[in-house]
C-alpha atoms as a PDB file:
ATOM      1  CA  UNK A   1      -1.788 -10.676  15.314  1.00  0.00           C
ATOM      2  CA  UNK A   2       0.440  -7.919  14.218  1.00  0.00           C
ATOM      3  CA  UNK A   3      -0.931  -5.376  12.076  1.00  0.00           C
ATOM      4  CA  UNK A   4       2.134  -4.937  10.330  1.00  0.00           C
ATOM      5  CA  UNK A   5       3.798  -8.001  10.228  1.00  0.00           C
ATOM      6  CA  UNK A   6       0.524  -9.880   9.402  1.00  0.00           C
ATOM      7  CA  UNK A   7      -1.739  -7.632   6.937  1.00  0.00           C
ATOM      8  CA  UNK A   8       0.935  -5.293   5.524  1.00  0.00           C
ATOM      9  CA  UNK A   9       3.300  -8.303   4.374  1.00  0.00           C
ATOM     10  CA  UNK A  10       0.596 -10.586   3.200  1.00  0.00           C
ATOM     11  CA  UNK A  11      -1.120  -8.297   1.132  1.00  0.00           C
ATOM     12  CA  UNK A  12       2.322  -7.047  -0.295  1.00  0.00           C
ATOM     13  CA  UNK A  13       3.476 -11.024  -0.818  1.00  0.00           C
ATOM     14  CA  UNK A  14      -0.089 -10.960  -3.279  1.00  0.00           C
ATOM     15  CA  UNK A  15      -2.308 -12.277  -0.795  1.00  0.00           C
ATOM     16  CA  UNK A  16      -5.934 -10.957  -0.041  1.00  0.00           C
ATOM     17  CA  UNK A  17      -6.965 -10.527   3.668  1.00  0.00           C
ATOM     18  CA  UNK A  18     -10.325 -10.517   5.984  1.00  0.00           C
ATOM     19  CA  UNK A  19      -9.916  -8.170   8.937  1.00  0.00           C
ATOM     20  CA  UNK A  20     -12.617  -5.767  11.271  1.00  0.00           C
ATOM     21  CA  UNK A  21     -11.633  -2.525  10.361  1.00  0.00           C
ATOM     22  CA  UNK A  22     -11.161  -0.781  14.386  1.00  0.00           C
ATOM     23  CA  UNK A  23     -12.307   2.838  15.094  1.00  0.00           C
ATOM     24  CA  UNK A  24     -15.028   5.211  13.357  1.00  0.00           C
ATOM     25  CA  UNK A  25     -13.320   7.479  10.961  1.00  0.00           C
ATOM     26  CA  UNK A  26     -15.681   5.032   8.212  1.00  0.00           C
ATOM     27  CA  UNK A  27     -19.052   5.026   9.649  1.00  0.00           C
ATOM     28  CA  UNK A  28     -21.382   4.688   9.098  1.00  0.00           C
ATOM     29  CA  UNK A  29     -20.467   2.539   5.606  1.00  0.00           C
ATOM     30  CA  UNK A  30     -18.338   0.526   7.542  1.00  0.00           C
ATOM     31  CA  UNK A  31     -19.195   0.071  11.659  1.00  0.00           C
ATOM     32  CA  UNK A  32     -16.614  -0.711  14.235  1.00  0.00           C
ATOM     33  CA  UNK A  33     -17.180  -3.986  15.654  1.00  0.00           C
ATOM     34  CA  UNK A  34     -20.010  -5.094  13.180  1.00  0.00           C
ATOM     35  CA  UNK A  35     -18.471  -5.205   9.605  1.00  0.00           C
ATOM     36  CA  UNK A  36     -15.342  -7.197   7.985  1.00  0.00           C
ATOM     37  CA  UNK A  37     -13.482  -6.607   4.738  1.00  0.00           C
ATOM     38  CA  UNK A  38     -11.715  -7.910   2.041  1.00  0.00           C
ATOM     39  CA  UNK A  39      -9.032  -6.207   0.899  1.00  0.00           C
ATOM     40  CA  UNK A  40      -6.859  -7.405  -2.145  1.00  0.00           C
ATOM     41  CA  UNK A  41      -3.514  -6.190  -2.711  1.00  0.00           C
ATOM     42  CA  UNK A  42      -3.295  -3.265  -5.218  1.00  0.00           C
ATOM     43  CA  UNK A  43      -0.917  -4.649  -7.387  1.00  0.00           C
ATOM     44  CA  UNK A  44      -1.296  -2.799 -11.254  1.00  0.00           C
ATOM     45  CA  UNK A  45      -4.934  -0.932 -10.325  1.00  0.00           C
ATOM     46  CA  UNK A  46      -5.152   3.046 -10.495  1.00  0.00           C
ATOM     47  CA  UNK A  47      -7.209   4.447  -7.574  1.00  0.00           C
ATOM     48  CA  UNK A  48      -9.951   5.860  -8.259  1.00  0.00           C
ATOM     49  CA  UNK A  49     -12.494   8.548  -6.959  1.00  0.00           C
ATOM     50  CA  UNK A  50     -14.489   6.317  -4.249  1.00  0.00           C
ATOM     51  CA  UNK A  51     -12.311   3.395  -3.909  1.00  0.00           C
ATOM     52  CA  UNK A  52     -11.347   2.636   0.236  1.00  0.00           C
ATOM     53  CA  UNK A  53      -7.843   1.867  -0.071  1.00  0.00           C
ATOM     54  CA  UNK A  54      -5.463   0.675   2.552  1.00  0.00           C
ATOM     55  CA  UNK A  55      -2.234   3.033   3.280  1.00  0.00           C
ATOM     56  CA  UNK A  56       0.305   3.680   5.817  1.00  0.00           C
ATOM     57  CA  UNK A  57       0.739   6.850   7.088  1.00  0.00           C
ATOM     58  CA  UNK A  58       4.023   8.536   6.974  1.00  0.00           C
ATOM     59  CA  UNK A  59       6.629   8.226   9.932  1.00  0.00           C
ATOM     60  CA  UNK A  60       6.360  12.116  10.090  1.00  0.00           C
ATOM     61  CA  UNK A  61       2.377  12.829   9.994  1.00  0.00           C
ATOM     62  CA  UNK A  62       1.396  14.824  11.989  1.00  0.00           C
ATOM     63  CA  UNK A  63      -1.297  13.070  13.621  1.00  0.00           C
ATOM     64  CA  UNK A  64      -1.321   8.961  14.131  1.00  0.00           C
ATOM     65  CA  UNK A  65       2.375   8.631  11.744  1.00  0.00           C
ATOM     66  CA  UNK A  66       3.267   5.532  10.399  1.00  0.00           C
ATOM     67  CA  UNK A  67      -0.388   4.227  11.155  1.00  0.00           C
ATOM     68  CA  UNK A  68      -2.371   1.572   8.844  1.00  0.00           C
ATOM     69  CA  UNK A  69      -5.284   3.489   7.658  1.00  0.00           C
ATOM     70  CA  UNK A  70      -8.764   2.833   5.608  1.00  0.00           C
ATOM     71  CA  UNK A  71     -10.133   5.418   4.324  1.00  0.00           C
ATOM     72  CA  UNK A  72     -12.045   6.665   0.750  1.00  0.00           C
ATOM     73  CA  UNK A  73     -10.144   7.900  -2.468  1.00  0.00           C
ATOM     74  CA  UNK A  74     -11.733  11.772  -2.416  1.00  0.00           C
ATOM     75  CA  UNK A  75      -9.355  12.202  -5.127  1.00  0.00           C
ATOM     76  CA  UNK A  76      -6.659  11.373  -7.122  1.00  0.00           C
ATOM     77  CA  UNK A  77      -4.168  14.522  -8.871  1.00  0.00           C
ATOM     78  CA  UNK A  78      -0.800  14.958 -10.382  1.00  0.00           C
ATOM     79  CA  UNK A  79       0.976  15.627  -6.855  1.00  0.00           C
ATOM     80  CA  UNK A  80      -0.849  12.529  -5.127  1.00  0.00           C
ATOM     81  CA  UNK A  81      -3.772  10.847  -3.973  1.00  0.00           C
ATOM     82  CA  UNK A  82      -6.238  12.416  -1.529  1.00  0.00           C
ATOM     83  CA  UNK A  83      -8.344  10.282   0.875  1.00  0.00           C
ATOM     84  CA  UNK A  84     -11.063  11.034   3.541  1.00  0.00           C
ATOM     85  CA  UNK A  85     -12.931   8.914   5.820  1.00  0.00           C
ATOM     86  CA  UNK A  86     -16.562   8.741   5.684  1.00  0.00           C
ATOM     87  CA  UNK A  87     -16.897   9.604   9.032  1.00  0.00           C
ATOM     88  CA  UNK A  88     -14.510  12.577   8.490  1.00  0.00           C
ATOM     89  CA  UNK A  89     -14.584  16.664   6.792  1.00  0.00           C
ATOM     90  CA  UNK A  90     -11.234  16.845   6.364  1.00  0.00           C
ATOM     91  CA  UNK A  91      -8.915  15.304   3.719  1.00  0.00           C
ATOM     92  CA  UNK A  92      -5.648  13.851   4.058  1.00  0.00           C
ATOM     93  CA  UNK A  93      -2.976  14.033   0.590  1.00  0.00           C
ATOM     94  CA  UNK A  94      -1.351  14.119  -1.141  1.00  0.00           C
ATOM     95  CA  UNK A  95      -0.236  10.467  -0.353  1.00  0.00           C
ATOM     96  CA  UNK A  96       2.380   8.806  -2.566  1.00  0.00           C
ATOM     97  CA  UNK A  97       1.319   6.045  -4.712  1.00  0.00           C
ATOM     98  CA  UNK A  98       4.294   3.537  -2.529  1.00  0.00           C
ATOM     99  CA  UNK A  99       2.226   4.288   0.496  1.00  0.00           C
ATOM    100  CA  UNK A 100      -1.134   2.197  -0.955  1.00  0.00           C
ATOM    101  CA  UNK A 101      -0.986  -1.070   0.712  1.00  0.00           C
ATOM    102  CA  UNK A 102      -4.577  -3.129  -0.980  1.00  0.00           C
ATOM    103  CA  UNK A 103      -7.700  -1.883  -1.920  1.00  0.00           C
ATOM    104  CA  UNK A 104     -11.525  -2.766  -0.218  1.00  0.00           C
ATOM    105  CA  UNK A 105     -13.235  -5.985  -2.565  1.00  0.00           C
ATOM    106  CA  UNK A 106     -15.743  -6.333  -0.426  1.00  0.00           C
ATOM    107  CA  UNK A 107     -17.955  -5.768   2.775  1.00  0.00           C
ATOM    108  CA  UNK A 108     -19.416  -8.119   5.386  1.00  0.00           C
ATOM    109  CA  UNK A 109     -22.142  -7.033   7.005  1.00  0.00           C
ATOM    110  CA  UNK A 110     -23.717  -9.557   9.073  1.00  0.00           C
ATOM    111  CA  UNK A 111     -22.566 -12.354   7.239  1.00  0.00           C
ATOM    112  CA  UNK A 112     -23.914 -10.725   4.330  1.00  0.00           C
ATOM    113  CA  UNK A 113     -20.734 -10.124   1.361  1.00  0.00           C
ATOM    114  CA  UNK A 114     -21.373  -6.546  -0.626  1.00  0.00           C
ATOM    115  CA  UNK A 115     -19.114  -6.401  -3.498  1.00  0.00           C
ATOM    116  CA  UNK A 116     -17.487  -2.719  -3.975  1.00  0.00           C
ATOM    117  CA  UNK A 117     -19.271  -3.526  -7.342  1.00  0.00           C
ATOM    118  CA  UNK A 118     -22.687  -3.421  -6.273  1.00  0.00           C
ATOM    119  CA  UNK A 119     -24.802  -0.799  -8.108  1.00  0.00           C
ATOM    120  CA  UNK A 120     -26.698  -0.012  -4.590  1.00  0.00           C
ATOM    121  CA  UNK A 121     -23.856   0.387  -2.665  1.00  0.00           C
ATOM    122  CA  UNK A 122     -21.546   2.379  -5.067  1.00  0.00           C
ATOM    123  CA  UNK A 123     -24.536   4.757  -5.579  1.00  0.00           C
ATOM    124  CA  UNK A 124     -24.909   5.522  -1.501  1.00  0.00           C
ATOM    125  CA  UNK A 125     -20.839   5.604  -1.426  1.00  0.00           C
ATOM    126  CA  UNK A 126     -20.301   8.194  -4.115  1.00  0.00           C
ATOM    127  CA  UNK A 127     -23.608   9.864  -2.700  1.00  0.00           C
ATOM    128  CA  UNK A 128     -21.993  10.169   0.931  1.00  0.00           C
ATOM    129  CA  UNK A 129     -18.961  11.227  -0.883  1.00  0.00           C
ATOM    130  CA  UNK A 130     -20.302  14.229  -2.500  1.00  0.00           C
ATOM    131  CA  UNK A 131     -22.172  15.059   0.451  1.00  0.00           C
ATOM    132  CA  UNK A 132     -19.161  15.503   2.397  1.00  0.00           C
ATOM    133  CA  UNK A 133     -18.978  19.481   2.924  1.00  0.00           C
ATOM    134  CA  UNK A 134     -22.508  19.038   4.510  1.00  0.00           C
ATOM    135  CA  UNK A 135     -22.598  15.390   6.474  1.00  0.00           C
ATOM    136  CA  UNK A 136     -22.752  17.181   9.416  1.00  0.00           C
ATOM    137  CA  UNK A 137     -26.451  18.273   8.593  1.00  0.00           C
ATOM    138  CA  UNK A 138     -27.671  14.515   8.351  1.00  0.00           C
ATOM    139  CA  UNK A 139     -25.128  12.851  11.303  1.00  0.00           C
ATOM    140  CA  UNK A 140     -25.903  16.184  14.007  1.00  0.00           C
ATOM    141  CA  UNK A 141     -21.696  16.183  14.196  1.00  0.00           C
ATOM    142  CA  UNK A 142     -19.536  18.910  13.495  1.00  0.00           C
ATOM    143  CA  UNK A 143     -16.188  16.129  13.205  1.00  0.00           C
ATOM    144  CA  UNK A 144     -12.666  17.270  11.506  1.00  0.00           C
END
Protein backbone atom coordinates (compact mmCIF):
# COMPACT_ATOMS: atom_id res chain seq x y z
CA UNK A 1 0.00 0.00 0.00
CA UNK A 2 1.41 3.34 -0.79
CA UNK A 3 1.24 5.90 1.73
CA UNK A 4 0.82 8.49 -0.66
CA UNK A 5 -0.94 7.20 -3.39
CA UNK A 6 -3.39 5.32 -1.06
CA UNK A 7 -4.16 7.57 2.19
CA UNK A 8 -3.17 11.02 0.87
CA UNK A 9 -5.54 10.73 -2.34
CA UNK A 10 -8.39 9.03 -0.65
CA UNK A 11 -8.74 11.25 2.08
CA UNK A 12 -8.33 14.29 -0.38
CA UNK A 13 -11.09 12.50 -2.95
CA UNK A 14 -13.53 12.86 0.62
CA UNK A 15 -12.97 9.53 1.80
CA UNK A 16 -12.24 8.52 5.53
CA UNK A 17 -9.43 5.94 6.19
CA UNK A 18 -8.35 3.15 8.96
CA UNK A 19 -4.57 2.84 9.17
CA UNK A 20 -1.80 1.83 12.29
CA UNK A 21 -0.17 4.89 12.80
CA UNK A 22 4.01 3.50 12.58
CA UNK A 23 6.68 4.94 14.98
CA UNK A 24 6.44 6.61 18.61
CA UNK A 25 6.48 10.31 18.25
CA UNK A 26 2.42 9.69 19.76
CA UNK A 27 2.84 7.47 22.65
CA UNK A 28 1.78 6.75 24.70
CA UNK A 29 -2.01 8.04 23.43
CA UNK A 30 -1.51 6.24 20.46
CA UNK A 31 1.06 2.88 20.55
CA UNK A 32 2.93 1.62 17.58
CA UNK A 33 1.73 -1.65 16.62
CA UNK A 34 -1.34 -1.77 19.05
CA UNK A 35 -3.75 1.12 18.04
CA UNK A 36 -5.65 2.08 14.60
CA UNK A 37 -7.31 5.32 13.54
CA UNK A 38 -9.81 6.94 11.75
CA UNK A 39 -9.03 9.80 10.13
CA UNK A 40 -11.64 11.87 8.05
CA UNK A 41 -10.64 14.28 5.56
CA UNK A 42 -10.53 17.92 6.84
CA UNK A 43 -12.58 19.36 4.39
CA UNK A 44 -14.29 22.99 5.94
CA UNK A 45 -13.07 22.22 9.88
CA UNK A 46 -10.64 24.82 11.69
CA UNK A 47 -7.97 23.00 13.76
CA UNK A 48 -8.06 23.35 16.90
CA UNK A 49 -5.83 23.27 20.12
CA UNK A 50 -5.67 19.28 20.71
CA UNK A 51 -6.92 17.98 17.53
CA UNK A 52 -4.19 15.08 15.84
CA UNK A 53 -4.26 16.10 12.39
CA UNK A 54 -2.66 14.47 9.43
CA UNK A 55 0.02 16.70 7.35
CA UNK A 56 2.78 16.37 4.99
CA UNK A 57 5.86 17.73 5.70
CA UNK A 58 7.49 20.12 3.40
CA UNK A 59 9.95 18.91 0.55
CA UNK A 60 12.55 21.22 2.33
CA UNK A 61 12.20 20.26 6.24
CA UNK A 62 14.78 19.85 7.69
CA UNK A 63 14.33 16.62 9.23
CA UNK A 64 12.02 13.62 7.55
CA UNK A 65 10.75 16.38 4.36
CA UNK A 66 7.91 15.61 2.47
CA UNK A 67 6.93 12.90 5.18
CA UNK A 68 3.13 12.00 6.21
CA UNK A 69 2.96 12.94 9.76
CA UNK A 70 0.37 12.59 12.92
CA UNK A 71 0.86 14.60 15.35
CA UNK A 72 -1.31 17.08 18.02
CA UNK A 73 -2.51 20.73 17.18
CA UNK A 74 -0.25 22.60 20.16
CA UNK A 75 -1.51 25.57 18.50
CA UNK A 76 -3.02 27.37 15.97
CA UNK A 77 -1.78 31.50 15.17
CA UNK A 78 -1.97 34.04 12.47
CA UNK A 79 1.39 32.78 10.69
CA UNK A 80 0.29 28.95 10.90
CA UNK A 81 -0.50 26.01 12.75
CA UNK A 82 1.85 24.47 15.32
CA UNK A 83 1.83 20.70 16.08
CA UNK A 84 3.77 18.40 18.53
CA UNK A 85 3.71 14.81 19.10
CA UNK A 86 2.82 13.44 22.35
CA UNK A 87 5.78 11.63 22.59
CA UNK A 88 7.77 14.80 21.67
CA UNK A 89 9.17 18.54 23.58
CA UNK A 90 9.60 20.19 20.66
CA UNK A 91 7.09 21.83 18.26
CA UNK A 92 7.00 21.89 14.67
CA UNK A 93 5.07 25.31 12.74
CA UNK A 94 4.16 27.13 11.51
CA UNK A 95 2.57 24.66 8.94
CA UNK A 96 0.35 26.05 6.17
CA UNK A 97 -3.22 25.30 6.30
CA UNK A 98 -2.70 23.34 2.32
CA UNK A 99 -0.37 21.03 4.13
CA UNK A 100 -3.43 19.40 6.53
CA UNK A 101 -4.31 16.24 4.89
CA UNK A 102 -7.57 14.70 7.54
CA UNK A 103 -8.03 14.97 10.99
CA UNK A 104 -8.08 11.84 13.90
CA UNK A 105 -12.22 10.69 14.46
CA UNK A 106 -11.35 8.10 16.34
CA UNK A 107 -9.04 5.51 18.18
CA UNK A 108 -8.93 1.70 18.26
CA UNK A 109 -7.54 0.31 20.97
CA UNK A 110 -7.96 -3.29 21.14
CA UNK A 111 -10.92 -3.44 19.20
CA UNK A 112 -12.25 -0.95 21.43
CA UNK A 113 -13.44 2.61 19.15
CA UNK A 114 -12.69 6.00 21.40
CA UNK A 115 -14.28 8.85 19.75
CA UNK A 116 -11.92 12.15 19.80
CA UNK A 117 -15.26 13.21 21.51
CA UNK A 118 -15.04 11.29 24.53
CA UNK A 119 -15.08 13.42 27.72
CA UNK A 120 -12.33 10.87 29.33
CA UNK A 121 -10.13 10.90 26.67
CA UNK A 122 -10.16 14.65 25.66
CA UNK A 123 -9.55 15.41 29.38
CA UNK A 124 -6.12 13.05 29.53
CA UNK A 125 -5.25 14.57 25.85
CA UNK A 126 -5.44 18.23 26.73
CA UNK A 127 -3.93 17.13 30.23
CA UNK A 128 -0.76 15.51 28.44
CA UNK A 129 -0.83 18.53 26.32
CA UNK A 130 -0.31 21.04 28.94
CA UNK A 131 2.04 18.91 30.61
CA UNK A 132 4.33 19.02 27.81
CA UNK A 133 7.34 21.30 29.17
CA UNK A 134 7.56 18.64 32.01
CA UNK A 135 6.61 14.95 30.39
CA UNK A 136 9.91 14.08 30.89
CA UNK A 137 9.32 13.95 34.78
CA UNK A 138 6.46 11.24 34.42
CA UNK A 139 8.02 9.14 31.09
CA UNK A 140 12.04 9.20 32.79
CA UNK A 141 12.96 10.64 28.94
CA UNK A 142 14.63 13.67 28.15
CA UNK A 143 13.23 13.32 24.04
CA UNK A 144 13.39 16.50 21.50
Amino acid sequence: MSEKTDIEQLLRSGTPVGFKPQGNSMHPTIVNGRDSVIIEPLGNRKLKRGDVALFRRSKDAPKYGGMLVLHRVHSVKKDGIYMVGDNEKEIEGPLADEQFIGIMTELIRKGKHISEKNLFYRFLTRSWLFVRPFRFIFTGKNRK
